[in-house]
C-alpha atoms as a PDB file:
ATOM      1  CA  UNK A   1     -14.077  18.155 -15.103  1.00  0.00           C
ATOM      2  CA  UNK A   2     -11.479  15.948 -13.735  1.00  0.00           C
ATOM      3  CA  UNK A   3     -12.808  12.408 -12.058  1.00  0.00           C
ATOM      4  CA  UNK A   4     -10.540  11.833  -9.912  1.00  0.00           C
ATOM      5  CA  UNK A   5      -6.914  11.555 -10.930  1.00  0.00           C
ATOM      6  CA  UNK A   6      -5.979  12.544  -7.457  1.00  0.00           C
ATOM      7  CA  UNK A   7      -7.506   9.934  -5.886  1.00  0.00           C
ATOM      8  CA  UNK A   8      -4.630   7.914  -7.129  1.00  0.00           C
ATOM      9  CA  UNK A   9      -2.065   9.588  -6.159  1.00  0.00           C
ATOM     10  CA  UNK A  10      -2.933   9.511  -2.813  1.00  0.00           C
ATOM     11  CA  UNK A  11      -3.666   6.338  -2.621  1.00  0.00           C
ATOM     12  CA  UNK A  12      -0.608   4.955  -3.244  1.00  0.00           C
ATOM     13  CA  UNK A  13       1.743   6.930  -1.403  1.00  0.00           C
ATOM     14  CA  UNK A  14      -0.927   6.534   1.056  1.00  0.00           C
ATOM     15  CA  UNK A  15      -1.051   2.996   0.915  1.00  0.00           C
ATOM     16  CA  UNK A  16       2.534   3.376   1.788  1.00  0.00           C
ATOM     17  CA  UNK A  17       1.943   0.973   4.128  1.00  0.00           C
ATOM     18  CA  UNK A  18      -1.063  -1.156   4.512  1.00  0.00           C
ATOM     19  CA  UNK A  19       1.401  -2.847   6.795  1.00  0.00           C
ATOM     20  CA  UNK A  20       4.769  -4.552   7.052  1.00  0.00           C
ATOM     21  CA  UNK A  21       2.797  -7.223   8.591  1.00  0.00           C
ATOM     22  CA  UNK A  22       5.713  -9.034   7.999  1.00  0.00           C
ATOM     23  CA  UNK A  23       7.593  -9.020  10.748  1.00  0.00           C
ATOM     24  CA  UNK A  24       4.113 -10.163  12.981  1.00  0.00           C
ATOM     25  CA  UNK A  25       4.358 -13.587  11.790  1.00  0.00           C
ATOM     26  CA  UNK A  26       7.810 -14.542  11.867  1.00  0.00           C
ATOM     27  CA  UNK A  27       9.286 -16.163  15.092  1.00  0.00           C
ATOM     28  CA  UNK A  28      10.376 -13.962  18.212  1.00  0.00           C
ATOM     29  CA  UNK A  29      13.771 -12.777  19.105  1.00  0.00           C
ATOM     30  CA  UNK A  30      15.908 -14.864  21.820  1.00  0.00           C
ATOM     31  CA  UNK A  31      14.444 -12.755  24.876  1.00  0.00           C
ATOM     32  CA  UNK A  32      10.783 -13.562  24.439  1.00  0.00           C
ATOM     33  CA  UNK A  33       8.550 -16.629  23.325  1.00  0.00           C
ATOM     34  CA  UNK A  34       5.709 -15.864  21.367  1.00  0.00           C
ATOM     35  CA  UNK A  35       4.096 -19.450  21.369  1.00  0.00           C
ATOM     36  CA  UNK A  36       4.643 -20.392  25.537  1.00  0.00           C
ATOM     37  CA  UNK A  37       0.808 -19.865  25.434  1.00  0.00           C
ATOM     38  CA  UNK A  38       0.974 -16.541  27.405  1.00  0.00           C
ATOM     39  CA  UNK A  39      -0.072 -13.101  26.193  1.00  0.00           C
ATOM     40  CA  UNK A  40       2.430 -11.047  24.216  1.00  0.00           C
ATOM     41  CA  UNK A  41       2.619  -8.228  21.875  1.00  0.00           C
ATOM     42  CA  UNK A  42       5.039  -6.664  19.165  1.00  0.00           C
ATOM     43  CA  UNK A  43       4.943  -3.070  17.861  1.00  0.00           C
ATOM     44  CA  UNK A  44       6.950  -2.220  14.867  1.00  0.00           C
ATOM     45  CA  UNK A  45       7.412   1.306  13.451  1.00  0.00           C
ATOM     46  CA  UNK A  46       8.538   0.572   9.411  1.00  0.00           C
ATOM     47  CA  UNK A  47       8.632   2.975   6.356  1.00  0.00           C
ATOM     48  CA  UNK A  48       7.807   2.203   2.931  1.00  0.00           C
ATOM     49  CA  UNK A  49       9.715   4.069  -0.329  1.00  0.00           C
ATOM     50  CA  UNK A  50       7.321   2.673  -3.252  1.00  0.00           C
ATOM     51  CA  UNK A  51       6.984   3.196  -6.460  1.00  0.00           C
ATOM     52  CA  UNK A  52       3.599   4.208  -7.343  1.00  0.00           C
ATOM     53  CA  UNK A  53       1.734   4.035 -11.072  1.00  0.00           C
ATOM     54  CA  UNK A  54      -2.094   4.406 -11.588  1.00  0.00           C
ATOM     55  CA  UNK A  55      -4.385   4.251 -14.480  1.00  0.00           C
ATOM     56  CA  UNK A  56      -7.124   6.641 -13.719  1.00  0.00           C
ATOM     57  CA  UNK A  57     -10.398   7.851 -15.362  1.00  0.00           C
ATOM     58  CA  UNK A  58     -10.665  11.824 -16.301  1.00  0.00           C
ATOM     59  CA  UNK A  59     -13.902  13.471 -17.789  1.00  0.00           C
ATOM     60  CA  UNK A  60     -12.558  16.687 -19.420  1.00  0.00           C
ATOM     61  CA  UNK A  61     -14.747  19.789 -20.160  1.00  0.00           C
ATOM     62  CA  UNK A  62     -14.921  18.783 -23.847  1.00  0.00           C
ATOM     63  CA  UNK A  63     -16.696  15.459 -22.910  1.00  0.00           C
ATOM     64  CA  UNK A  64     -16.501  11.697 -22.627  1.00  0.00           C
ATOM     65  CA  UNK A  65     -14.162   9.961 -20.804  1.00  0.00           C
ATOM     66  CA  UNK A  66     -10.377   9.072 -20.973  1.00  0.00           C
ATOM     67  CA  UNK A  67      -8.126   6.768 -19.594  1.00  0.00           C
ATOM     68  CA  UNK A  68      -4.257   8.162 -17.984  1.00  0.00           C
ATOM     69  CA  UNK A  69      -1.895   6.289 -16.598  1.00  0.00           C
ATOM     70  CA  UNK A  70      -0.234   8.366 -14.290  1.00  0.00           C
ATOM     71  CA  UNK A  71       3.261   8.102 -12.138  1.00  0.00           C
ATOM     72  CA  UNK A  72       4.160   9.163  -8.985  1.00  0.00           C
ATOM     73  CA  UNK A  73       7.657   8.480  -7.958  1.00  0.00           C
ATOM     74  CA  UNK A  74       9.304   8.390  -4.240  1.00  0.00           C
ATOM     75  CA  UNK A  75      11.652  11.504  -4.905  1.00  0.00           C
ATOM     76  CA  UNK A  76       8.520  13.380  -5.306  1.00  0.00           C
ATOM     77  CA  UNK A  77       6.097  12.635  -2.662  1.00  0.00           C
ATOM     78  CA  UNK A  78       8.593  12.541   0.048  1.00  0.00           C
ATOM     79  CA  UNK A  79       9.668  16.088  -0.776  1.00  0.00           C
ATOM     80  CA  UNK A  80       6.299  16.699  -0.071  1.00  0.00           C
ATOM     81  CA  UNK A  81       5.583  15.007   2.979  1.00  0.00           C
ATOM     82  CA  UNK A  82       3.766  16.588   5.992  1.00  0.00           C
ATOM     83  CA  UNK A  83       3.667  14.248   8.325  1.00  0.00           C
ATOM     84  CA  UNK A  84       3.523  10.416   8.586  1.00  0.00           C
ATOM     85  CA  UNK A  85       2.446   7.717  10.525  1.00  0.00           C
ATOM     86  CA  UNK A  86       3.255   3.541  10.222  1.00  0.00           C
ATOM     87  CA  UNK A  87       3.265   0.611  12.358  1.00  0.00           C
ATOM     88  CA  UNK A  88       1.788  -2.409  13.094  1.00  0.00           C
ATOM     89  CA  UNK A  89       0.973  -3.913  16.733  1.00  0.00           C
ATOM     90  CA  UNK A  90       0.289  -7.725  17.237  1.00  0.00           C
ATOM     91  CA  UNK A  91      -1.315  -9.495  20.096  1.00  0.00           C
ATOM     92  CA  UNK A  92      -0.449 -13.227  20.073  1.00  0.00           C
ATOM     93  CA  UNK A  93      -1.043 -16.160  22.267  1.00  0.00           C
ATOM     94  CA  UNK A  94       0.208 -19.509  21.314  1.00  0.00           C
ATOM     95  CA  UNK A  95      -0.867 -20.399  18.026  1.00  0.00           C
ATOM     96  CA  UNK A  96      -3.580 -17.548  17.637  1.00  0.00           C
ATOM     97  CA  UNK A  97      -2.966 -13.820  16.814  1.00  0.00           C
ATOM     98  CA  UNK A  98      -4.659 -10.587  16.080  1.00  0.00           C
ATOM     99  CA  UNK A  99      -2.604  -7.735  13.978  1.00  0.00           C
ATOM    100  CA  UNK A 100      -3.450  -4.150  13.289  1.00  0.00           C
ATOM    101  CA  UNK A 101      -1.187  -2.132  10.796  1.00  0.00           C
ATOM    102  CA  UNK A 102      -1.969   1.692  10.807  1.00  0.00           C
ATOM    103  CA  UNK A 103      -0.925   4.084   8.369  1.00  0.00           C
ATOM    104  CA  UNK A 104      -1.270   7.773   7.832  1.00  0.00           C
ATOM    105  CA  UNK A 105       0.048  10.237   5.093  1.00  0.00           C
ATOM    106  CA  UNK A 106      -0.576  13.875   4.544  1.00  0.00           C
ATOM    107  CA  UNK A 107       1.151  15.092   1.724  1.00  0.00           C
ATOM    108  CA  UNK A 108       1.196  18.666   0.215  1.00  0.00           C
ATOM    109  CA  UNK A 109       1.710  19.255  -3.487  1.00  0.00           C
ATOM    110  CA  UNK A 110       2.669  16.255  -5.008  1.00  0.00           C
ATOM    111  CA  UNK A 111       3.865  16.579  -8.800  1.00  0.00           C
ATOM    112  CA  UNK A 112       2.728  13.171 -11.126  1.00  0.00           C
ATOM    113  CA  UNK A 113       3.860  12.308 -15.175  1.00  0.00           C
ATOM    114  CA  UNK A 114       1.152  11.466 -17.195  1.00  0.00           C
ATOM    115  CA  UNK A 115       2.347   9.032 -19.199  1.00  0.00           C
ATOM    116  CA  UNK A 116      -0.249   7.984 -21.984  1.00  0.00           C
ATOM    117  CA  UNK A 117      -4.117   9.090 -22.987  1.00  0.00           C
ATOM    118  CA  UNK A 118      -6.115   6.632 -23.930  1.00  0.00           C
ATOM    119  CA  UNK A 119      -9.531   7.781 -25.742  1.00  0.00           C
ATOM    120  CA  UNK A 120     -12.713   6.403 -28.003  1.00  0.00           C
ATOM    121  CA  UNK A 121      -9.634   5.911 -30.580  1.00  0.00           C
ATOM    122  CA  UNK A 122      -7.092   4.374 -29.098  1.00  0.00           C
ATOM    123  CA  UNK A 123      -3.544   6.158 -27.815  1.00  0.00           C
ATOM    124  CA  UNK A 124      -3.620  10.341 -27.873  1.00  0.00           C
ATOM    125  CA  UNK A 125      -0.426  12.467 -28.521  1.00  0.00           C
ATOM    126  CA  UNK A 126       0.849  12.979 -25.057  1.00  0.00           C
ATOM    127  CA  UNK A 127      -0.382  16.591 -23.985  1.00  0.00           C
ATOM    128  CA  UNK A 128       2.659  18.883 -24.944  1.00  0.00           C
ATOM    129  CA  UNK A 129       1.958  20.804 -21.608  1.00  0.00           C
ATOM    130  CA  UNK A 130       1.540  19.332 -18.151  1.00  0.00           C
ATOM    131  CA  UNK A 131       1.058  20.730 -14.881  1.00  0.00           C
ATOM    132  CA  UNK A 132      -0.482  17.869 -11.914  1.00  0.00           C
ATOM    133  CA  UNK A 133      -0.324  18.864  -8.373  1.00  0.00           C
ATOM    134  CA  UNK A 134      -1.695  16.342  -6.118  1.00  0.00           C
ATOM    135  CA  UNK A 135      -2.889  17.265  -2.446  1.00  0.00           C
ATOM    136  CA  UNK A 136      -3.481  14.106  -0.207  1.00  0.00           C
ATOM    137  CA  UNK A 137      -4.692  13.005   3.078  1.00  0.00           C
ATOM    138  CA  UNK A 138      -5.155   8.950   3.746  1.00  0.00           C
ATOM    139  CA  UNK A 139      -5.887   6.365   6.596  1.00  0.00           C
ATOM    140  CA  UNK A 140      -5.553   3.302   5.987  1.00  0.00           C
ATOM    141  CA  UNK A 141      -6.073   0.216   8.321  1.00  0.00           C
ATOM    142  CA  UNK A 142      -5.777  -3.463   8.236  1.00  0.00           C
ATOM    143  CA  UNK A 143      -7.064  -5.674  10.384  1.00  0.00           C
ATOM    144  CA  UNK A 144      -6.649  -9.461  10.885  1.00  0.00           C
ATOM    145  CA  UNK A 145      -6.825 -12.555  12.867  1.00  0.00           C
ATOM    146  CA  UNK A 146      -4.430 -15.851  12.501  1.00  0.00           C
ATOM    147  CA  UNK A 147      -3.585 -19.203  13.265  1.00  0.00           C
ATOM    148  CA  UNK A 148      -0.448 -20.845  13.192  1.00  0.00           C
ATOM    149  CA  UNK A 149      -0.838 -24.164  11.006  1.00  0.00           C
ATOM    150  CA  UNK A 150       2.964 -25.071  11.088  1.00  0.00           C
ATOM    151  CA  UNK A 151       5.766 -24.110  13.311  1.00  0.00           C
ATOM    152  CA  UNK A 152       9.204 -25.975  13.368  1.00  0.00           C
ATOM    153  CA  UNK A 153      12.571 -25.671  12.642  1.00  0.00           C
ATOM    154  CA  UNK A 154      12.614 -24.612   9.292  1.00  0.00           C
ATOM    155  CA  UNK A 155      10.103 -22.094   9.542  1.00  0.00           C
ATOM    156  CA  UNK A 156       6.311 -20.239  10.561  1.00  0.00           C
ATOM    157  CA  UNK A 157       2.755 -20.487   8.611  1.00  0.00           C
ATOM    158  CA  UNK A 158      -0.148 -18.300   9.370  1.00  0.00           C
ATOM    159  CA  UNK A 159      -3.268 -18.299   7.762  1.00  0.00           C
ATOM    160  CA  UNK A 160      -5.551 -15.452   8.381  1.00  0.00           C
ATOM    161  CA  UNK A 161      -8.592 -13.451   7.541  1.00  0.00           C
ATOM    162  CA  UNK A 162      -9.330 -10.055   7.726  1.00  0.00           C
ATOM    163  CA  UNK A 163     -10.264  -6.540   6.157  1.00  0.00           C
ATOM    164  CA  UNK A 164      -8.564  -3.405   4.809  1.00  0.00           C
ATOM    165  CA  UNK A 165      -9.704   0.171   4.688  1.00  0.00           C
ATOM    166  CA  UNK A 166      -8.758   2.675   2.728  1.00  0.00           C
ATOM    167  CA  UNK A 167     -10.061   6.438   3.451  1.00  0.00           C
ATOM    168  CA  UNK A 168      -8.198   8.834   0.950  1.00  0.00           C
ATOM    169  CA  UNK A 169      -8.989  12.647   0.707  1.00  0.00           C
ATOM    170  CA  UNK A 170      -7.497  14.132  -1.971  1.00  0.00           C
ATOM    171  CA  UNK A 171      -7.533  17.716  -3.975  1.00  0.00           C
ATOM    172  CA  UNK A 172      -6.081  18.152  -7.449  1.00  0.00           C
ATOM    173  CA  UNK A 173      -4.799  21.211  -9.616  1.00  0.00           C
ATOM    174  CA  UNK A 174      -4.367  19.853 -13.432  1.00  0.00           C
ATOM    175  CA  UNK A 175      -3.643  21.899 -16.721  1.00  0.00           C
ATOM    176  CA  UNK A 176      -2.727  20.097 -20.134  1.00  0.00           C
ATOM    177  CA  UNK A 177      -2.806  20.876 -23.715  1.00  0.00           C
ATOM    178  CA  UNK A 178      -2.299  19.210 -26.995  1.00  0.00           C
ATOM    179  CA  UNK A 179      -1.973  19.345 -30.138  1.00  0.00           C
ATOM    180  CA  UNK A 180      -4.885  21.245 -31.983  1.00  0.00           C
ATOM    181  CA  UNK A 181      -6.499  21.781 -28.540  1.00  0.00           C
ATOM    182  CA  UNK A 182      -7.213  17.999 -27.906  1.00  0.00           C
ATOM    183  CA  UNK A 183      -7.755  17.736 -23.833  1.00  0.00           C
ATOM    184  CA  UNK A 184      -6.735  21.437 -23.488  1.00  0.00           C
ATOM    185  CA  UNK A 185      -8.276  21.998 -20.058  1.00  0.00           C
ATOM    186  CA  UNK A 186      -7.563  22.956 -16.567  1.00  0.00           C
ATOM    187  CA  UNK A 187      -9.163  22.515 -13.568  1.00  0.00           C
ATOM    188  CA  UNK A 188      -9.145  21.807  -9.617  1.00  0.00           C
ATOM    189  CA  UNK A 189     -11.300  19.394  -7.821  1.00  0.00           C
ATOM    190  CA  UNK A 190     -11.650  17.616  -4.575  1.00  0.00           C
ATOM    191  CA  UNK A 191     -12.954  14.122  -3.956  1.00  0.00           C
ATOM    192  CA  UNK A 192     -13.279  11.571  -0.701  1.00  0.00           C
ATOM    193  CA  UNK A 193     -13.134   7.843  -0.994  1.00  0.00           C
ATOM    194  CA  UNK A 194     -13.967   5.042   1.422  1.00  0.00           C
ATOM    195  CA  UNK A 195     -12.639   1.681   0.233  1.00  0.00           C
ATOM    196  CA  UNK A 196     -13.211  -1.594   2.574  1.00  0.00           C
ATOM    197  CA  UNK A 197     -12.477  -5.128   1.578  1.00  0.00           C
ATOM    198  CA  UNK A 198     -12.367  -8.553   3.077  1.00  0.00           C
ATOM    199  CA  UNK A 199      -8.690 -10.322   2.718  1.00  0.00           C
ATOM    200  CA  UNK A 200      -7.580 -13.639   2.996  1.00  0.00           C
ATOM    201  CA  UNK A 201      -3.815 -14.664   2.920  1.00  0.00           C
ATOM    202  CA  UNK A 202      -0.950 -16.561   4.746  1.00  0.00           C
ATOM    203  CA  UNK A 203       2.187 -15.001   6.203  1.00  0.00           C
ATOM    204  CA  UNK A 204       5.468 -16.678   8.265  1.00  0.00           C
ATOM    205  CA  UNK A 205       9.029 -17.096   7.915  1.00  0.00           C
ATOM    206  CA  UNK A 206      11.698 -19.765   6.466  1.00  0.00           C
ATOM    207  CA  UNK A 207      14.505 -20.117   8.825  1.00  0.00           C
ATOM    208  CA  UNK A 208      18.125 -19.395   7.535  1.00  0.00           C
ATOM    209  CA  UNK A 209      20.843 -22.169   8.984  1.00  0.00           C
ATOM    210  CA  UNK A 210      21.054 -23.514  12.539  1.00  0.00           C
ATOM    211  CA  UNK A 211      21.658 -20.184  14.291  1.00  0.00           C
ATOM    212  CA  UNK A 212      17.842 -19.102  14.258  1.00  0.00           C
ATOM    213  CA  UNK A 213      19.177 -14.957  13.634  1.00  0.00           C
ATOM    214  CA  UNK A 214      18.592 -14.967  10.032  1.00  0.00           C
ATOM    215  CA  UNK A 215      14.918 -15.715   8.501  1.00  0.00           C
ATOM    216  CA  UNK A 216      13.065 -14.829   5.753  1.00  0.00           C
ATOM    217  CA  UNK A 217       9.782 -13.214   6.007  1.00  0.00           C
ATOM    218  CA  UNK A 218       6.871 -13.626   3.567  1.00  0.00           C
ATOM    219  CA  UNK A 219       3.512 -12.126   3.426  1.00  0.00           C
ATOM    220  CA  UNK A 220       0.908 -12.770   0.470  1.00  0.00           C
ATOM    221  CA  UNK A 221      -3.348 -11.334   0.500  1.00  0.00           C
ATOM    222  CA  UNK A 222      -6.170 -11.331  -1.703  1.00  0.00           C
ATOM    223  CA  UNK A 223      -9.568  -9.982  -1.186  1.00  0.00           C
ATOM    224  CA  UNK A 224     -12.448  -7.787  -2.703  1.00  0.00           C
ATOM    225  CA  UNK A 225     -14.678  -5.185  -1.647  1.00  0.00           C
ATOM    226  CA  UNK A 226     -17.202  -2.370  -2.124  1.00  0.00           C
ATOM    227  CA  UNK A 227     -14.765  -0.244  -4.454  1.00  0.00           C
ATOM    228  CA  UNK A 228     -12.100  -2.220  -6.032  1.00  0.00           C
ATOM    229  CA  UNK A 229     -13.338  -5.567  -7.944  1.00  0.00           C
ATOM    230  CA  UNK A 230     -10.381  -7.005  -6.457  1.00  0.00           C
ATOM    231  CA  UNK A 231      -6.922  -6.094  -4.478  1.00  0.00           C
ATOM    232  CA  UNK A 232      -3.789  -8.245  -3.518  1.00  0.00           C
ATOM    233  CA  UNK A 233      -0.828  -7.425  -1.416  1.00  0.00           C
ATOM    234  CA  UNK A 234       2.136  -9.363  -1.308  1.00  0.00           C
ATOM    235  CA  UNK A 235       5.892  -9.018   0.124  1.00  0.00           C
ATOM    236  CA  UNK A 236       9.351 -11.611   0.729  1.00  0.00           C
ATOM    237  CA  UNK A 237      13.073 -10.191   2.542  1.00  0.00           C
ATOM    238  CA  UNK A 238      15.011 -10.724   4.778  1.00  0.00           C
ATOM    239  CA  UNK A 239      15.119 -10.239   8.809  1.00  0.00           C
ATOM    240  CA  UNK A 240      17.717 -10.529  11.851  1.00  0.00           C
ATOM    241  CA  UNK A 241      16.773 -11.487  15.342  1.00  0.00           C
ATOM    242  CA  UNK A 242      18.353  -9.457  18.488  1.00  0.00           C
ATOM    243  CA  UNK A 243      17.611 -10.357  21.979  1.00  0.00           C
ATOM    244  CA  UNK A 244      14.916  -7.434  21.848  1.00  0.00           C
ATOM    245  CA  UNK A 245      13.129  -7.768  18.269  1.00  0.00           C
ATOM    246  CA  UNK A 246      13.548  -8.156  14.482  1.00  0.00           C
ATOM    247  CA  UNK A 247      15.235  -5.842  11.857  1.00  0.00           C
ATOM    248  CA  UNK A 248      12.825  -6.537   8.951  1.00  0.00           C
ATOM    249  CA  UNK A 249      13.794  -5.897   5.445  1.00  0.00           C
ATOM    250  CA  UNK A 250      10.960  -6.312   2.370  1.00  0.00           C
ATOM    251  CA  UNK A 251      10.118  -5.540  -0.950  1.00  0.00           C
ATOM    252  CA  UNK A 252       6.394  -4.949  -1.171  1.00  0.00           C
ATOM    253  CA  UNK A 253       3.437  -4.667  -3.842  1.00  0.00           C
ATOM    254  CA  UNK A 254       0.002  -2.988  -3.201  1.00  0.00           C
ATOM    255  CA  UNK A 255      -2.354  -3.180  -5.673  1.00  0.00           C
ATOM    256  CA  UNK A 256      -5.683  -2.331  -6.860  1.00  0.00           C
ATOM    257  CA  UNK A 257      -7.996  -3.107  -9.794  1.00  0.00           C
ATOM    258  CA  UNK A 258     -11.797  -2.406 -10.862  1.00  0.00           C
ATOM    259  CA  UNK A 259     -13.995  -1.897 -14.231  1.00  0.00           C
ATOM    260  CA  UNK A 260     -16.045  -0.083 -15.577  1.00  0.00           C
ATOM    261  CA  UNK A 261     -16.185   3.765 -14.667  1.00  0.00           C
ATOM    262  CA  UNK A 262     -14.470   3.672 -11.961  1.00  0.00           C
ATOM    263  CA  UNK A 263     -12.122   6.467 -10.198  1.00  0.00           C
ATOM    264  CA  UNK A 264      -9.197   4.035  -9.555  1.00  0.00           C
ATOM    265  CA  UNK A 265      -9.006   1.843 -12.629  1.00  0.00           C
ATOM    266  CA  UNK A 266      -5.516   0.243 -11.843  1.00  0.00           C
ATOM    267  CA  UNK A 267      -2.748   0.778  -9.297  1.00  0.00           C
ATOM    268  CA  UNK A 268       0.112  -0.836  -7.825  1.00  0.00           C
ATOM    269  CA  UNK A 269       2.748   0.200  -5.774  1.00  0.00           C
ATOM    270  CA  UNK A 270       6.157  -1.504  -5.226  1.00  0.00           C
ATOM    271  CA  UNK A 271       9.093  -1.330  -3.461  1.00  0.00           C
ATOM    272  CA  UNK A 272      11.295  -1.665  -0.583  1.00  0.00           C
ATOM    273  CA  UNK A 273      10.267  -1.375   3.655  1.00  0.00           C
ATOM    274  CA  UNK A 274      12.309  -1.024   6.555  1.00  0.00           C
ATOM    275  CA  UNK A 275      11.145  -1.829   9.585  1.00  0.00           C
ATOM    276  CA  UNK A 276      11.994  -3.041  13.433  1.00  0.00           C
ATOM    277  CA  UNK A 277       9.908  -5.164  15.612  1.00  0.00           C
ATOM    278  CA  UNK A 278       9.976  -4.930  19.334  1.00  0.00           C
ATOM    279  CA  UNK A 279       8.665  -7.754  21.638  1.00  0.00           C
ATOM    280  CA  UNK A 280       7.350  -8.489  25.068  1.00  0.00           C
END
C-alpha cells in the first residue's frame, strides 16, 4: 500500500502560500502611516507559481519501504485547480503588529514524475510505467506577532514569533511497473495530516534611493513542530509604493524536512509571488 505520496503533493501546491508576508513588514504607501501610533490594517490578495519537489515514503504490496522523490510542476497543478484562496491581513500599531496569512487550495487530479526509487540497495531502475494522480485539499495558516527593532531611512526590521499550520487532505491513484516486476503495483489511498509548528524569523524592507517608491522586501523563518523535525521559509524582491498600497514582487522557498518513517521526508517549494497590499 502506498504511505502517502499524496500527501506531498498537496502540500506543496498547497503551501502555495504560507504567506507573502512580505509586503506586512515593509513601510506604508504615501497615503497612510503605519507607525503614527494609531490602529491600521493592510490586506493583500497575492498568488504563488512554485515549483514543487518531494521525497516521500511508499510501502508497496511486495513489502518494505522505499524512498521517491517526486515532482510536481506549476503547468500541472494549475490546470487542475478548483478553487483558491490567498492573502494576508495585518493589524499594526506603532512599532507592534499581528499578521495572519490564509491559504486554501483544492485541486483535482494532479499528474506528478517520479523521478528516482531508492530501496534496501541503493537507486532502482526507474519504473518503465507511471501513472500518479494526486487529489488535494489544504489549509494552511500562519500566524504571528512583531516588533519593529529598527526603522529609518534606509529601511524596516521586524522580529517576530509565531506558528504555522498545515491541514492537507489528500487522495491518490498510483500504478508503476518495472523491470522483472520490481514495484509493479497499483493502488488508491486517502490520508489526512495536521502539521503545527512554532516559527521564529525577521522580516522588513531596504529602501531603494531618496524617492521612498522602490524597496526591497525580505522575509526569512525557522521553526519545528509535531510533524516535521524542522521547516524554514524564506523570500527577497522587489516592491513599488502608490498612494493606496504596495505592488509586491518575491521569489519564495517553503520547505519541509523530518526522519525516520515519516510521510513527508523532504519538500521544498520555490518560486515567484505576486501580490498587492492595500492600506488604511
Amino acid at each position: 500500500m502506498i504511505r502517502k505520496k499524496r500527501l506531498q503533493a498537496g502540500l506543496w501546491a498547497a503551501v502555495a502560500g504560507a504567506g507573502v508576508l512580505a509586503s506586512t513588514g515593509v513601510a506604508s504607501g504615501a497615503g497612510v502611516d503605519m507607525y503614527d501610533g494609531q490602529w491600521h490594517y493592510s490586506l493583500t490578495p497575492y498568488a504563488w507559481f512554485p515549483n514543487i519537489k518531494q521525497t516521500t515514503h511508499l510501502t508497496t504490496p511486495l513489502g518494505g519501504g522505499r524512498t521517491v522523490d517526486v515532482e510536481v510542476k506549476p503547468d500541472s497543478y494549475l490546470s487542475n485547480l478548483d478553487f483558491a484562496l490567498m492573502g494576508t491581513f495585518e493589524a499594526r500599531k506603532g512599532d507592534w503588529a499581528l499578521a495572519m496569512d490564509l491559504i486554501y487550495n483544492d485541486f483535482g487530479d494532479q499528474e506528478g514524475r517520479i523521478k528516482t526509487v531508492r530501496g534496501p540497495g541503493g537507486n532502482e531502475p526507474l519504473p518503465i510505467d507511471v501513472n500518479l494522480n494526486v487529489g488535494i485539499q489544504v489549509l494552511i495558516w500562519t500566524g504571528i506577532g512583531s516588533y519593529t527593532v529598527a526603522r529609518d531611512a534606509a529601511g524596516t526590521l521586524d522580529l517576530f514569533g509565531g506558528v504555522r499550520y498545515l491541514g492537507l487532505e489528500t487522495s491518490t491513484d498510483l500504478s508503476f511497473s518495472g523491470p522483472d516486476g520490481v514495484l509493479g503495483r497499483s493502488g488508491s489511498t486517502s490520508d489526512r495530516v495536521n502539521v503545527w509548528d512554532g516559527i521564529v524569523g525577521v522580516r522588513g524592507a531596504v529602501e531603494l534611493g531618496a524617492g521612498g517608491d522602490w524597496f526591497l522586501p525580505y522575509y526569512l523563518d525557522i521553526g519545528a513542530g509535531n510533524y516535521s523535525n524542522w521547516t524554514w521559509q524564506g523570500w527577497a524582491g522587489l516592491g513599488y509604493r502608490f498612494d493606496w498600497g504596495d505592488v509586491v514582487l518575491v521569489y519564495r522557498n517553503l520547505a519541509y524536512s523530518t526522519s525516520g518513517d515519516e510521510i513527508v521526508e523532504d519538500m521544498r517549494m520555490a518560486g515567484p509571488a505576486l501580490g498587492a497590499t492595500f492600506r488604511w
